[in-house]
PDB file of N, CA and C in Angstrom:
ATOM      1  N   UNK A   1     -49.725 128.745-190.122  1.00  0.00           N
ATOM      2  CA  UNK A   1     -50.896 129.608-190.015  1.00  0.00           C
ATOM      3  C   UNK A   1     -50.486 130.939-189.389  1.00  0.00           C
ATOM      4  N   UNK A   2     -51.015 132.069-189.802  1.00  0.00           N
ATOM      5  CA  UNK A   2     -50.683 133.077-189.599  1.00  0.00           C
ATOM      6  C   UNK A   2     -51.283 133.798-188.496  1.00  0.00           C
ATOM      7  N   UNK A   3     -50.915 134.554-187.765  1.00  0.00           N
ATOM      8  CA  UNK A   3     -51.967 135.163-186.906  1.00  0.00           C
ATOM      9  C   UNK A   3     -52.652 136.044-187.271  1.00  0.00           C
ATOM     10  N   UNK A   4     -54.040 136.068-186.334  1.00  0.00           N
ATOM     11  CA  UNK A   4     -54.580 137.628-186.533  1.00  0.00           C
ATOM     12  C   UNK A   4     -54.523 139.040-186.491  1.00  0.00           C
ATOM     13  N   UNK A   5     -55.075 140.191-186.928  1.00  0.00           N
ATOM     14  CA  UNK A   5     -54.620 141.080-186.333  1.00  0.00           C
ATOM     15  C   UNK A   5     -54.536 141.175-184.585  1.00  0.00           C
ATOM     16  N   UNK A   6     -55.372 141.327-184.450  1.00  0.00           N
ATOM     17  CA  UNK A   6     -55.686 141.099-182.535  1.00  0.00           C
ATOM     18  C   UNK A   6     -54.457 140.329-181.857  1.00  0.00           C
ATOM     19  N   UNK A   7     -54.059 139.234-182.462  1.00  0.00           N
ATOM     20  CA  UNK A   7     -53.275 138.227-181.639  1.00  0.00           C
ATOM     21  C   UNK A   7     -51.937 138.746-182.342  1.00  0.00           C
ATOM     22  N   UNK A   8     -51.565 139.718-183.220  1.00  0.00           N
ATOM     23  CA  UNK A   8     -50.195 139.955-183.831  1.00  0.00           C
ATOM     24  C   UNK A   8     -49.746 140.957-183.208  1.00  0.00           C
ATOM     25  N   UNK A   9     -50.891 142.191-182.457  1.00  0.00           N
ATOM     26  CA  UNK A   9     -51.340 143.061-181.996  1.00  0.00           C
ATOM     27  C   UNK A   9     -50.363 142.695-180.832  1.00  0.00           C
ATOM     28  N   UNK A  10     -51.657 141.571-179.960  1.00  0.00           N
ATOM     29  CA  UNK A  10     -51.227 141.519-178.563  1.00  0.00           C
ATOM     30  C   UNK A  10     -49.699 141.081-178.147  1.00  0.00           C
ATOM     31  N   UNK A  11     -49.155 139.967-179.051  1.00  0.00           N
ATOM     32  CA  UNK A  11     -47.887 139.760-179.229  1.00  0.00           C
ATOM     33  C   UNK A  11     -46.853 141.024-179.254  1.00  0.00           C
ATOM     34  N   UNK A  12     -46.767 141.840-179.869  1.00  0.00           N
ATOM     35  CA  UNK A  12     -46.197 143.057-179.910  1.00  0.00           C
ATOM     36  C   UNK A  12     -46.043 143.706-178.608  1.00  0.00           C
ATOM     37  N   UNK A  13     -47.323 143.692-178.072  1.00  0.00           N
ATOM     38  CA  UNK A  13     -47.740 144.638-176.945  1.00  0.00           C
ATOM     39  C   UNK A  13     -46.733 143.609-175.823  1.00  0.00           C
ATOM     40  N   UNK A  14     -46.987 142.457-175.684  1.00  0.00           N
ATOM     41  CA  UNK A  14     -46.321 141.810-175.031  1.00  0.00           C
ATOM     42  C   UNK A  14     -44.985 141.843-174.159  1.00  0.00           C
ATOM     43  N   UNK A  15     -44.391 142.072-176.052  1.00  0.00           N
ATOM     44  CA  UNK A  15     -43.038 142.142-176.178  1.00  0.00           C
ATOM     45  C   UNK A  15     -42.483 143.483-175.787  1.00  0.00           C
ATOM     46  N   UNK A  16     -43.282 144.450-175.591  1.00  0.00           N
ATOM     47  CA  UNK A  16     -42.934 145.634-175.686  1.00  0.00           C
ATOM     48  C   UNK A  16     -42.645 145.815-174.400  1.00  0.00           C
ATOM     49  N   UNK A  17     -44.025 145.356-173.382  1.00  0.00           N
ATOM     50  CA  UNK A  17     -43.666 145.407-172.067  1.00  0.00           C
ATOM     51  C   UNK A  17     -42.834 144.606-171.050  1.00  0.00           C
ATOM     52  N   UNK A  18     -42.363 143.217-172.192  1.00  0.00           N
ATOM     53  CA  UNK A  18     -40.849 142.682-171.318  1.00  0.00           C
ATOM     54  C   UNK A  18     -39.913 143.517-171.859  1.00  0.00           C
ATOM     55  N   UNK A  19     -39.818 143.859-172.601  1.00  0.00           N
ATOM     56  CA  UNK A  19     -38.186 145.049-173.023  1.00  0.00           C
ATOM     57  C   UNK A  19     -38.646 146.557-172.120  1.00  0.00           C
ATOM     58  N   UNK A  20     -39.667 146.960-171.760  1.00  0.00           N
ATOM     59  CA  UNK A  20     -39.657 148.013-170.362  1.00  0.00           C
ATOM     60  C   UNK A  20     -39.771 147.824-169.599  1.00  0.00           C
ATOM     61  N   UNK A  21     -39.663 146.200-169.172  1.00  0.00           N
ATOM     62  CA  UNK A  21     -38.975 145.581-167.551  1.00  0.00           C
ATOM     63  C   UNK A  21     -37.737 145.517-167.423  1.00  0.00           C
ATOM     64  N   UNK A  22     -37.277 145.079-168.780  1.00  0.00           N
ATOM     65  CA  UNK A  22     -36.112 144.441-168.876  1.00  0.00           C
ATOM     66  C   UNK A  22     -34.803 146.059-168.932  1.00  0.00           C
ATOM     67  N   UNK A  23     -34.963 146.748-169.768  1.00  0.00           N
ATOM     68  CA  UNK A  23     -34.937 147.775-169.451  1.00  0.00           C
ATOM     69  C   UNK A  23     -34.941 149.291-168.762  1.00  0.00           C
ATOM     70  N   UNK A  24     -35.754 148.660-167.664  1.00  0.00           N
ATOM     71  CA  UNK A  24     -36.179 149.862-166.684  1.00  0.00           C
ATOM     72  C   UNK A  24     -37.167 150.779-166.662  1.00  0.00           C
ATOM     73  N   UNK A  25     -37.497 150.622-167.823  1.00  0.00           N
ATOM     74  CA  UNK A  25     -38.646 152.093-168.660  1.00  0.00           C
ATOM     75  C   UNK A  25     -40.037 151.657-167.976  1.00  0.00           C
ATOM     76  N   UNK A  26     -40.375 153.165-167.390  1.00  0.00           N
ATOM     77  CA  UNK A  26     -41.712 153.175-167.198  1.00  0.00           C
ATOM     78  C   UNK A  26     -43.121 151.943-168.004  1.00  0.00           C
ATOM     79  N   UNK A  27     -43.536 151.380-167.142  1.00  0.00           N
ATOM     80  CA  UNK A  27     -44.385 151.000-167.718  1.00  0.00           C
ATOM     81  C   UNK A  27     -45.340 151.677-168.858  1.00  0.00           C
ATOM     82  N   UNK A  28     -45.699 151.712-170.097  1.00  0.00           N
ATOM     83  CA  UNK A  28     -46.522 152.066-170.952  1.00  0.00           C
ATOM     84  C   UNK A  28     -45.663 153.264-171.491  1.00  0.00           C
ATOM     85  N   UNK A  29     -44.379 152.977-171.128  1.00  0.00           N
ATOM     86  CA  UNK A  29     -43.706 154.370-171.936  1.00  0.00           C
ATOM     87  C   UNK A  29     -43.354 154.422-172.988  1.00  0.00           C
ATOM     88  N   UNK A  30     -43.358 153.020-173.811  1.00  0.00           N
ATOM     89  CA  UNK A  30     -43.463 152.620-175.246  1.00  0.00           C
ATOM     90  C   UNK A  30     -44.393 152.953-176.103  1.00  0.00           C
ATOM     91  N   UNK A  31     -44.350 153.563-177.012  1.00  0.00           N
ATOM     92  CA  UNK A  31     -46.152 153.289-177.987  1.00  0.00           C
ATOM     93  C   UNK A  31     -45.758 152.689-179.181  1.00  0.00           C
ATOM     94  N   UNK A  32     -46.823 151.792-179.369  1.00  0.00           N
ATOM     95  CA  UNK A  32     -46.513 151.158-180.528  1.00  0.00           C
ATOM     96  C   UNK A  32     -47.062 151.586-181.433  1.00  0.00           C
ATOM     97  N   UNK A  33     -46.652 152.424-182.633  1.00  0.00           N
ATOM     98  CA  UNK A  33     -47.282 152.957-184.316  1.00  0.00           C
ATOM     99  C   UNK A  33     -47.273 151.614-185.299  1.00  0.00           C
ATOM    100  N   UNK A  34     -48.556 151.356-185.375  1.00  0.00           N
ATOM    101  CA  UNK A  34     -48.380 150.124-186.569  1.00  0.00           C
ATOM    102  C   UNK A  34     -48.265 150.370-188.187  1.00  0.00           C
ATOM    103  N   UNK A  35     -47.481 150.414-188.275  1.00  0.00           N
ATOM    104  CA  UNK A  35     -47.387 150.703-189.700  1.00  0.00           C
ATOM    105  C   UNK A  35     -48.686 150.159-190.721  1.00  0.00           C
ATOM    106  N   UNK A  36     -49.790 151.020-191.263  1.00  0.00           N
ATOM    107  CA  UNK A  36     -50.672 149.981-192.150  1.00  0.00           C
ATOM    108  C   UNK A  36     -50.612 150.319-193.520  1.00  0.00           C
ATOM    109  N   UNK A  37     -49.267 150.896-194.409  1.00  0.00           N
ATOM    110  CA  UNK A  37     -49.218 150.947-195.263  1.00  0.00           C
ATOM    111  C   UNK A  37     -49.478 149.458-196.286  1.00  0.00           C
ATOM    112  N   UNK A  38     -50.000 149.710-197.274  1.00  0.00           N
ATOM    113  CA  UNK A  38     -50.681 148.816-198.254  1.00  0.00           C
ATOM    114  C   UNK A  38     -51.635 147.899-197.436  1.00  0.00           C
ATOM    115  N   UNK A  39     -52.245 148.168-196.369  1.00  0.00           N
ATOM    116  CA  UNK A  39     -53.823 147.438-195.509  1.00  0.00           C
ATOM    117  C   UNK A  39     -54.525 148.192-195.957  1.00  0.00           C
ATOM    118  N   UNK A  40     -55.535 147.369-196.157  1.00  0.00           N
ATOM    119  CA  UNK A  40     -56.918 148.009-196.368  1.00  0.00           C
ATOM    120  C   UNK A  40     -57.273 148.631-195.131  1.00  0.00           C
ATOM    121  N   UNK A  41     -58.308 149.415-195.474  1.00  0.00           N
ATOM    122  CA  UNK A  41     -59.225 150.271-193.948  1.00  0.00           C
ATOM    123  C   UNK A  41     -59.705 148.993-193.011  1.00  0.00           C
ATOM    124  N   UNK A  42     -60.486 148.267-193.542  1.00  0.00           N
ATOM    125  CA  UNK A  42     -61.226 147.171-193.026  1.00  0.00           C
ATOM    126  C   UNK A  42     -60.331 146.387-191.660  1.00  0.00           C
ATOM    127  N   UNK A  43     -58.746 145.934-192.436  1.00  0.00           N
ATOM    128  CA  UNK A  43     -57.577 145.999-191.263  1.00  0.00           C
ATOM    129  C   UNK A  43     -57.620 146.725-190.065  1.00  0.00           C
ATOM    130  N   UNK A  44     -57.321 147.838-190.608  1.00  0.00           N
ATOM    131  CA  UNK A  44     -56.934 148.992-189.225  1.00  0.00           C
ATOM    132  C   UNK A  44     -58.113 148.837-188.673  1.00  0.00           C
ATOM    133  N   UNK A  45     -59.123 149.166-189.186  1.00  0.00           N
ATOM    134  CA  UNK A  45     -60.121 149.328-188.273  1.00  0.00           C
ATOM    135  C   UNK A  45     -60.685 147.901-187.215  1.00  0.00           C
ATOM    136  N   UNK A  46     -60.119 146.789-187.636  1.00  0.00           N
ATOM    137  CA  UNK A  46     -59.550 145.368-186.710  1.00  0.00           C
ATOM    138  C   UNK A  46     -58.605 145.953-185.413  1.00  0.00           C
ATOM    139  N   UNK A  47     -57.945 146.536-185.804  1.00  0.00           N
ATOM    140  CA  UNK A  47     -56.324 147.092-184.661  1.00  0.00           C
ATOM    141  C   UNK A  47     -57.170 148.253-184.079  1.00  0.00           C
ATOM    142  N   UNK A  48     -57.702 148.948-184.612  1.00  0.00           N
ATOM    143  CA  UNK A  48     -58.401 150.077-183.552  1.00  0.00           C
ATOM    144  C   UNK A  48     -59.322 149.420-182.534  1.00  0.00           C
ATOM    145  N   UNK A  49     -59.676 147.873-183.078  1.00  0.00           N
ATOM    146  CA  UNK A  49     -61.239 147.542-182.331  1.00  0.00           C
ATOM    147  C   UNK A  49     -59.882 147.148-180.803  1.00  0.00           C
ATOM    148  N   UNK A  50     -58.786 146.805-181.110  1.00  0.00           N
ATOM    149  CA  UNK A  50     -57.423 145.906-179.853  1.00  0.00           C
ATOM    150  C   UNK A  50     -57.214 147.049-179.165  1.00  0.00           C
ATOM    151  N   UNK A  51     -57.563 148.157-179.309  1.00  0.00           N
ATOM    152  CA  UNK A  51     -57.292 149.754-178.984  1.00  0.00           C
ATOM    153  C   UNK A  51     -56.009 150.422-179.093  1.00  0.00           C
ATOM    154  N   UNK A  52     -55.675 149.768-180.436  1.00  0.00           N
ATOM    155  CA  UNK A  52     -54.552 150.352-181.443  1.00  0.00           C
ATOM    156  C   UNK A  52     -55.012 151.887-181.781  1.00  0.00           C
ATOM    157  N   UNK A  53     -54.195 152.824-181.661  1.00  0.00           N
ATOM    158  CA  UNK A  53     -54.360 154.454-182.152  1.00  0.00           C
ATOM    159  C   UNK A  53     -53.799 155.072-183.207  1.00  0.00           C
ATOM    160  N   UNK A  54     -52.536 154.796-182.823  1.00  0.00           N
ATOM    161  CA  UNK A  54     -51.403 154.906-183.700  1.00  0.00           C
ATOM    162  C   UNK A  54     -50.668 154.145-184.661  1.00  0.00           C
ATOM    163  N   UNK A  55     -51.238 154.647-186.264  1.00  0.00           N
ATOM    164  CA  UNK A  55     -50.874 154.186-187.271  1.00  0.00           C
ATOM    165  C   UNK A  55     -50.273 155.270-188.286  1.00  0.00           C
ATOM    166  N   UNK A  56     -49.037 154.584-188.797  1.00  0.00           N
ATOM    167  CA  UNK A  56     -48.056 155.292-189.855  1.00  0.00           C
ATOM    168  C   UNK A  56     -48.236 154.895-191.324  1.00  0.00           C
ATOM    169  N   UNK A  57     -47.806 155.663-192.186  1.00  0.00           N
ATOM    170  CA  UNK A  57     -48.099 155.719-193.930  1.00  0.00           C
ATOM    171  C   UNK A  57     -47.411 156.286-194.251  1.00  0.00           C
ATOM    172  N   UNK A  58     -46.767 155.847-195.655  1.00  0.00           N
ATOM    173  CA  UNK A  58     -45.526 157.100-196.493  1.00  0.00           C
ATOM    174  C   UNK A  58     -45.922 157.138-197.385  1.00  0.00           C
ATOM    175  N   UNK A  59     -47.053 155.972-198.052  1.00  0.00           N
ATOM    176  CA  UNK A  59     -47.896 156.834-199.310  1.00  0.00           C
ATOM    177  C   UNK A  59     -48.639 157.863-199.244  1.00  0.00           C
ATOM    178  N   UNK A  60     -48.459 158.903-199.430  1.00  0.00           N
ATOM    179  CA  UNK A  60     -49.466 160.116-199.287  1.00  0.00           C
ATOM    180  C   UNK A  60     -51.087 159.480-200.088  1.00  0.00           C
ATOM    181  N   UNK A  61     -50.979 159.287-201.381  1.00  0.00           N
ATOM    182  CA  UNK A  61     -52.388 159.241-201.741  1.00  0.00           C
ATOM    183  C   UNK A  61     -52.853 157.970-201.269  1.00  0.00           C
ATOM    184  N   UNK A  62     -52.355 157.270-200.800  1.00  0.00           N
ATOM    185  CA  UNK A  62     -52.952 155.617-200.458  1.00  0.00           C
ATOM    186  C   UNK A  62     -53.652 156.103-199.201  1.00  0.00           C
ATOM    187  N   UNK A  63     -52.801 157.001-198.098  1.00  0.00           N
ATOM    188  CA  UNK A  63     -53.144 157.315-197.087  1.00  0.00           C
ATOM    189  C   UNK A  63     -54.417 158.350-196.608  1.00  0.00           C
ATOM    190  N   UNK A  64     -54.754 158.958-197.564  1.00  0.00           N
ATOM    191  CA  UNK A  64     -55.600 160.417-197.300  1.00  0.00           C
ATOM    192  C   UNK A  64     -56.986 159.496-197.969  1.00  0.00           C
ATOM    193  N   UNK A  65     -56.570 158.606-198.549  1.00  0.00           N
ATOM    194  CA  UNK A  65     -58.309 157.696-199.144  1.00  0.00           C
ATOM    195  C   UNK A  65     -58.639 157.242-197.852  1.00  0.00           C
ATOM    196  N   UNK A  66     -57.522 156.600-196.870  1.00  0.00           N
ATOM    197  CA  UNK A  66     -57.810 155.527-195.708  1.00  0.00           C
ATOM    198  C   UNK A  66     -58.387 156.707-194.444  1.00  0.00           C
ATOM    199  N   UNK A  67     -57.286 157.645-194.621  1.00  0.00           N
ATOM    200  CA  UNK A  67     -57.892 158.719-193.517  1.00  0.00           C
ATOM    201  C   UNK A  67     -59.519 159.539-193.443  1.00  0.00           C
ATOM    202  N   UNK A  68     -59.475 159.854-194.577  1.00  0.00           N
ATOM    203  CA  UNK A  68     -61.197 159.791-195.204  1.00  0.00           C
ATOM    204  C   UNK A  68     -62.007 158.688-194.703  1.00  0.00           C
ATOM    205  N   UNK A  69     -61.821 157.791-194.708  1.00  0.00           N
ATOM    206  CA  UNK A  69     -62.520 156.163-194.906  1.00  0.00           C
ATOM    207  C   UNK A  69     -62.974 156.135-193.795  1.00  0.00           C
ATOM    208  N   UNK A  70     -61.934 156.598-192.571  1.00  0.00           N
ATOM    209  CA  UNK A  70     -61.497 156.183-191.366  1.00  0.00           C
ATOM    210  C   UNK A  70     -62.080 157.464-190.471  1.00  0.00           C
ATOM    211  N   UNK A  71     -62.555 158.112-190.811  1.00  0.00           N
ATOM    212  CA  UNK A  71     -63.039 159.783-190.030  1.00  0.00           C
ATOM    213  C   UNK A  71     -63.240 159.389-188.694  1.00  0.00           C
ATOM    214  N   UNK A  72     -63.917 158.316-188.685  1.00  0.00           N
ATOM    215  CA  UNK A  72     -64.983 158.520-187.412  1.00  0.00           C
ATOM    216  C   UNK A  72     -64.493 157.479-186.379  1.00  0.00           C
ATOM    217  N   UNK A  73     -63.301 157.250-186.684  1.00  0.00           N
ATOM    218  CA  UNK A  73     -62.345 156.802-186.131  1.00  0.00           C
ATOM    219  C   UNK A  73     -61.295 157.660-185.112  1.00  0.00           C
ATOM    220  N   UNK A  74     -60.942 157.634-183.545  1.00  0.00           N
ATOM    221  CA  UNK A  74     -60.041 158.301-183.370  1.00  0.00           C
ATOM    222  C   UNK A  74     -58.191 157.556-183.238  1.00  0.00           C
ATOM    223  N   UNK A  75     -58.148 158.007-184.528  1.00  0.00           N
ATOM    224  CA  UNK A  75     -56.536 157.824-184.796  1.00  0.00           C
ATOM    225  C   UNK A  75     -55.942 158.844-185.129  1.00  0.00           C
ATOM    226  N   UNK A  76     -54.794 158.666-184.617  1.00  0.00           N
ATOM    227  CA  UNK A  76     -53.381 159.253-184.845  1.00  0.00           C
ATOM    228  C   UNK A  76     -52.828 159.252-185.732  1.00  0.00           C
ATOM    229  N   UNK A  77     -52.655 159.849-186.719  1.00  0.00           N
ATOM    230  CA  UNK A  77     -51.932 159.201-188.205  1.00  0.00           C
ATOM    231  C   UNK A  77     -50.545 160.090-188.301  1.00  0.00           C
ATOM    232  N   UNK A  78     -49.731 159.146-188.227  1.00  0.00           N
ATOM    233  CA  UNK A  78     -47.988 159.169-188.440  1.00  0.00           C
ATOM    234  C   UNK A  78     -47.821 159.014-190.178  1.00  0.00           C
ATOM    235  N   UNK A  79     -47.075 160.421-190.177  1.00  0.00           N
ATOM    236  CA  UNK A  79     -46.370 160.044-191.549  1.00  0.00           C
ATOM    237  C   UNK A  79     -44.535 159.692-191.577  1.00  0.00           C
ATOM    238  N   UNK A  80     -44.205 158.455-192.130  1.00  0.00           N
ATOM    239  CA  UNK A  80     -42.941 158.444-192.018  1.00  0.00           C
ATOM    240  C   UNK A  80     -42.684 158.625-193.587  1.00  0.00           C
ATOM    241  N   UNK A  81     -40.949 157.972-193.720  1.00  0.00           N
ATOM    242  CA  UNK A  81     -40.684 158.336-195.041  1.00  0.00           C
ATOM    243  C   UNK A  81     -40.164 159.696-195.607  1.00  0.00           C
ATOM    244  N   UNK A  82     -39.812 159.791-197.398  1.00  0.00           N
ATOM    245  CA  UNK A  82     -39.055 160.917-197.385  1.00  0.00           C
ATOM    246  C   UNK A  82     -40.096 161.881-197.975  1.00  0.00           C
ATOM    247  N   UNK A  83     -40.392 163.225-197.823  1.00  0.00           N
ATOM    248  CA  UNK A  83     -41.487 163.865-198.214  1.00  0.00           C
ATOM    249  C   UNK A  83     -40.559 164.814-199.498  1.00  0.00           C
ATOM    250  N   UNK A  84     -41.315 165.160-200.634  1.00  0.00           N
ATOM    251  CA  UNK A  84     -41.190 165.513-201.862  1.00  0.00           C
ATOM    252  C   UNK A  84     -42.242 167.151-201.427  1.00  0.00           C
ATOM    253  N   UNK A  85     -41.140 168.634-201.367  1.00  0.00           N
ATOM    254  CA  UNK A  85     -41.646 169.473-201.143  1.00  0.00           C
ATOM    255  C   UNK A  85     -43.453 169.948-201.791  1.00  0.00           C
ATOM    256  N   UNK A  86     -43.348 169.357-203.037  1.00  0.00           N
ATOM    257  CA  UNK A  86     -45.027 169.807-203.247  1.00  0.00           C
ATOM    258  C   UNK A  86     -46.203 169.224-202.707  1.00  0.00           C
ATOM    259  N   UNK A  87     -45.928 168.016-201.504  1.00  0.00           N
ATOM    260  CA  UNK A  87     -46.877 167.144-200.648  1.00  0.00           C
ATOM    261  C   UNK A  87     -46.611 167.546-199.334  1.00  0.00           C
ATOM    262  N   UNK A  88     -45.950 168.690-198.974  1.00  0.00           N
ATOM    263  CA  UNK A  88     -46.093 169.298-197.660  1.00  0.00           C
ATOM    264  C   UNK A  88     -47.296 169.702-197.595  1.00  0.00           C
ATOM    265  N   UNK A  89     -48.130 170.146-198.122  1.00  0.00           N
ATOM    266  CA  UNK A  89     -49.340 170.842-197.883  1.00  0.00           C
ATOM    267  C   UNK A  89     -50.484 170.094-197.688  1.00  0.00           C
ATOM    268  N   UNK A  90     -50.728 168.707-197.945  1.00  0.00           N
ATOM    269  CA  UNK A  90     -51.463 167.742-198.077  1.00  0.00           C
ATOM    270  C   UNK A  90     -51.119 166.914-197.007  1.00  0.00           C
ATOM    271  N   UNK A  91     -49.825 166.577-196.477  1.00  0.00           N
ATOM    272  CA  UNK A  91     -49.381 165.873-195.451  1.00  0.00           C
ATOM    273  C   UNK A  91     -50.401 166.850-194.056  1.00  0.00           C
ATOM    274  N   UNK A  92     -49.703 168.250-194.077  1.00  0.00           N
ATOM    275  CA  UNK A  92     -49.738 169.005-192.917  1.00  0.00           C
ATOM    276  C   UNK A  92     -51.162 168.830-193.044  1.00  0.00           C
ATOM    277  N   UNK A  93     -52.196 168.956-193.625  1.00  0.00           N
ATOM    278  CA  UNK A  93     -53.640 168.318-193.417  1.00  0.00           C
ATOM    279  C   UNK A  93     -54.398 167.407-192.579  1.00  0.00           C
ATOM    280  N   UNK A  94     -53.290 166.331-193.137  1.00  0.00           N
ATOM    281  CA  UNK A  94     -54.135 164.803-193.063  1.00  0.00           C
ATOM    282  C   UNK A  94     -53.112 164.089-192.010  1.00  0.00           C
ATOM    283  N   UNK A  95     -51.808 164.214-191.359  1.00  0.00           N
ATOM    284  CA  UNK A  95     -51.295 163.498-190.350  1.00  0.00           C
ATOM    285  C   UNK A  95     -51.259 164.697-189.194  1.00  0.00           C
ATOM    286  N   UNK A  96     -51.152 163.813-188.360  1.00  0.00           N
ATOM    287  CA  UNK A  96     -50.647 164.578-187.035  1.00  0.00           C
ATOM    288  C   UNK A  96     -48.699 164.447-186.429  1.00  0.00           C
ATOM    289  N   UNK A  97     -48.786 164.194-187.232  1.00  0.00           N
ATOM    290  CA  UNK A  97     -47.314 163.598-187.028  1.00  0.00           C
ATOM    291  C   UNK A  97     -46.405 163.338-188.157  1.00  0.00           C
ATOM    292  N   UNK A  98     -45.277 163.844-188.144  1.00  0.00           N
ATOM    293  CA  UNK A  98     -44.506 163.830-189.063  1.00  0.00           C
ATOM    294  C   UNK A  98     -42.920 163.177-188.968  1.00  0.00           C
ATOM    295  N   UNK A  99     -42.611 161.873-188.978  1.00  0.00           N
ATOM    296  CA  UNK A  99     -41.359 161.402-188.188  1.00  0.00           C
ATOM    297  C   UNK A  99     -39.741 161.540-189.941  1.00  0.00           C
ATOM    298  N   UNK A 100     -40.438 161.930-190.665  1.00  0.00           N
ATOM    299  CA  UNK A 100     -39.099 162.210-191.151  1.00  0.00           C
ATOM    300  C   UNK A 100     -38.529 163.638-192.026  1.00  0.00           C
ATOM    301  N   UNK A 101     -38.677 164.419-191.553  1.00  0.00           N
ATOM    302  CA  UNK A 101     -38.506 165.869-191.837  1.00  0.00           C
ATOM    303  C   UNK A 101     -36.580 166.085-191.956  1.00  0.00           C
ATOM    304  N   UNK A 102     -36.287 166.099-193.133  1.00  0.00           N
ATOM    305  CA  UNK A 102     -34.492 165.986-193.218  1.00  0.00           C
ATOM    306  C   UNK A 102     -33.806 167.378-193.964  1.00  0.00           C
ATOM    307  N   UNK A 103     -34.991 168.348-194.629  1.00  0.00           N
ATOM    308  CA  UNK A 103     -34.474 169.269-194.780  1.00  0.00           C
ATOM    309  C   UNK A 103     -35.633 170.967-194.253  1.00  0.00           C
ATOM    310  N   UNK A 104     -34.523 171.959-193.735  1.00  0.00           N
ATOM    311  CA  UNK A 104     -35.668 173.016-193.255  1.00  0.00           C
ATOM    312  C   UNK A 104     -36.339 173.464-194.258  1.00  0.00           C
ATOM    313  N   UNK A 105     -35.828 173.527-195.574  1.00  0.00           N
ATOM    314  CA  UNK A 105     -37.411 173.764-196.471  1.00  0.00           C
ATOM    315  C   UNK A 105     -38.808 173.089-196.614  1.00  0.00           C
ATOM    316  N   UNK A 106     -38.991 171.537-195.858  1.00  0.00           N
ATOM    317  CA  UNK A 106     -39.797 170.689-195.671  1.00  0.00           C
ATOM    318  C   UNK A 106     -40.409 171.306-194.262  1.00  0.00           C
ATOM    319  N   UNK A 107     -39.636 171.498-193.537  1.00  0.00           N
ATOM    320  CA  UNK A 107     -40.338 171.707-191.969  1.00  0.00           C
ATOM    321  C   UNK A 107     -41.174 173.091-192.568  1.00  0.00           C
ATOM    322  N   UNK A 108     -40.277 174.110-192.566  1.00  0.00           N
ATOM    323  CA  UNK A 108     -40.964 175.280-193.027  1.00  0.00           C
ATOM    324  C   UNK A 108     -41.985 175.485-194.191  1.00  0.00           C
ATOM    325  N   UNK A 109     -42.438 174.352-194.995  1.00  0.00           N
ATOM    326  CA  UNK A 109     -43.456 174.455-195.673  1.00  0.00           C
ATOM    327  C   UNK A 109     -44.800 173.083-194.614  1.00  0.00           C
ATOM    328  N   UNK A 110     -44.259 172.620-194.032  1.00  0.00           N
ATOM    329  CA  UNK A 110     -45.150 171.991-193.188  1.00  0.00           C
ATOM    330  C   UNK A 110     -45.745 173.081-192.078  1.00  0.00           C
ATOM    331  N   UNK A 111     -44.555 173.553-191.757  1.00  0.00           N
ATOM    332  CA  UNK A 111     -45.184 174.778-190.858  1.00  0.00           C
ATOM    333  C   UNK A 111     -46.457 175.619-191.199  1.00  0.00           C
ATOM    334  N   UNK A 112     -46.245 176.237-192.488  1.00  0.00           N
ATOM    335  CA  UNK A 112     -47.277 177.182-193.114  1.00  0.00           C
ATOM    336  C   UNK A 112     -48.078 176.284-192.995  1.00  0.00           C
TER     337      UNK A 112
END
């Protein structure tokens, strides 16, 4: 049997804060980004109720339906993955965050 979101959630969180004992790291100096690529909204919005914030996507169009969906929601939306210069302009929109930027013609059209 599988777990829930909530209890897959808290597990994580768990784990996170014996590896920043174990480690040394400030308490809460970890954040955890849950990846909810291919989840439905209905999901995330389960992980936001655990007071999950931060969620990542590399489908651009899968993602901007969920971010829509999700307005009235306050999340963080991480884009990872490799970005294709004509979806800079649509990314820089709809995430706040951008974790894989590999060439300066990508940054500099995210910039604009």
């Amino acid at each position: 049997m599988s777990l829930s979101i909530p209890e897959n959630i808290e597990k994580v969180r768990h784990l996170i804060s014996q590896y920043e004992k174990k480690y040394a790291r400030i308490p809460d100096s970890v954040q955890l980004i849950a990846v909810s690529k291919t989840h439905p909204a209905d999901k995330i919005r389960q992980a936001v109720n655990t007071g999950q914030a931060h969620f990542a996507e590399n489908y651009l169009q899968e993602a901007v339906g969920k971010i829509s969906e999700l307005h009235d929601l306050d999340i963080s939306w991480h884009f990872i993955g490799p970005i294709q210069s004509n979806k800079t302009h649509a990314i820089a929109e709809n995430f706040h965050w951008v974790h894989s930027v590999d060439r300066m013609k990508i940054a500099q059209r995210l910039s604009e």
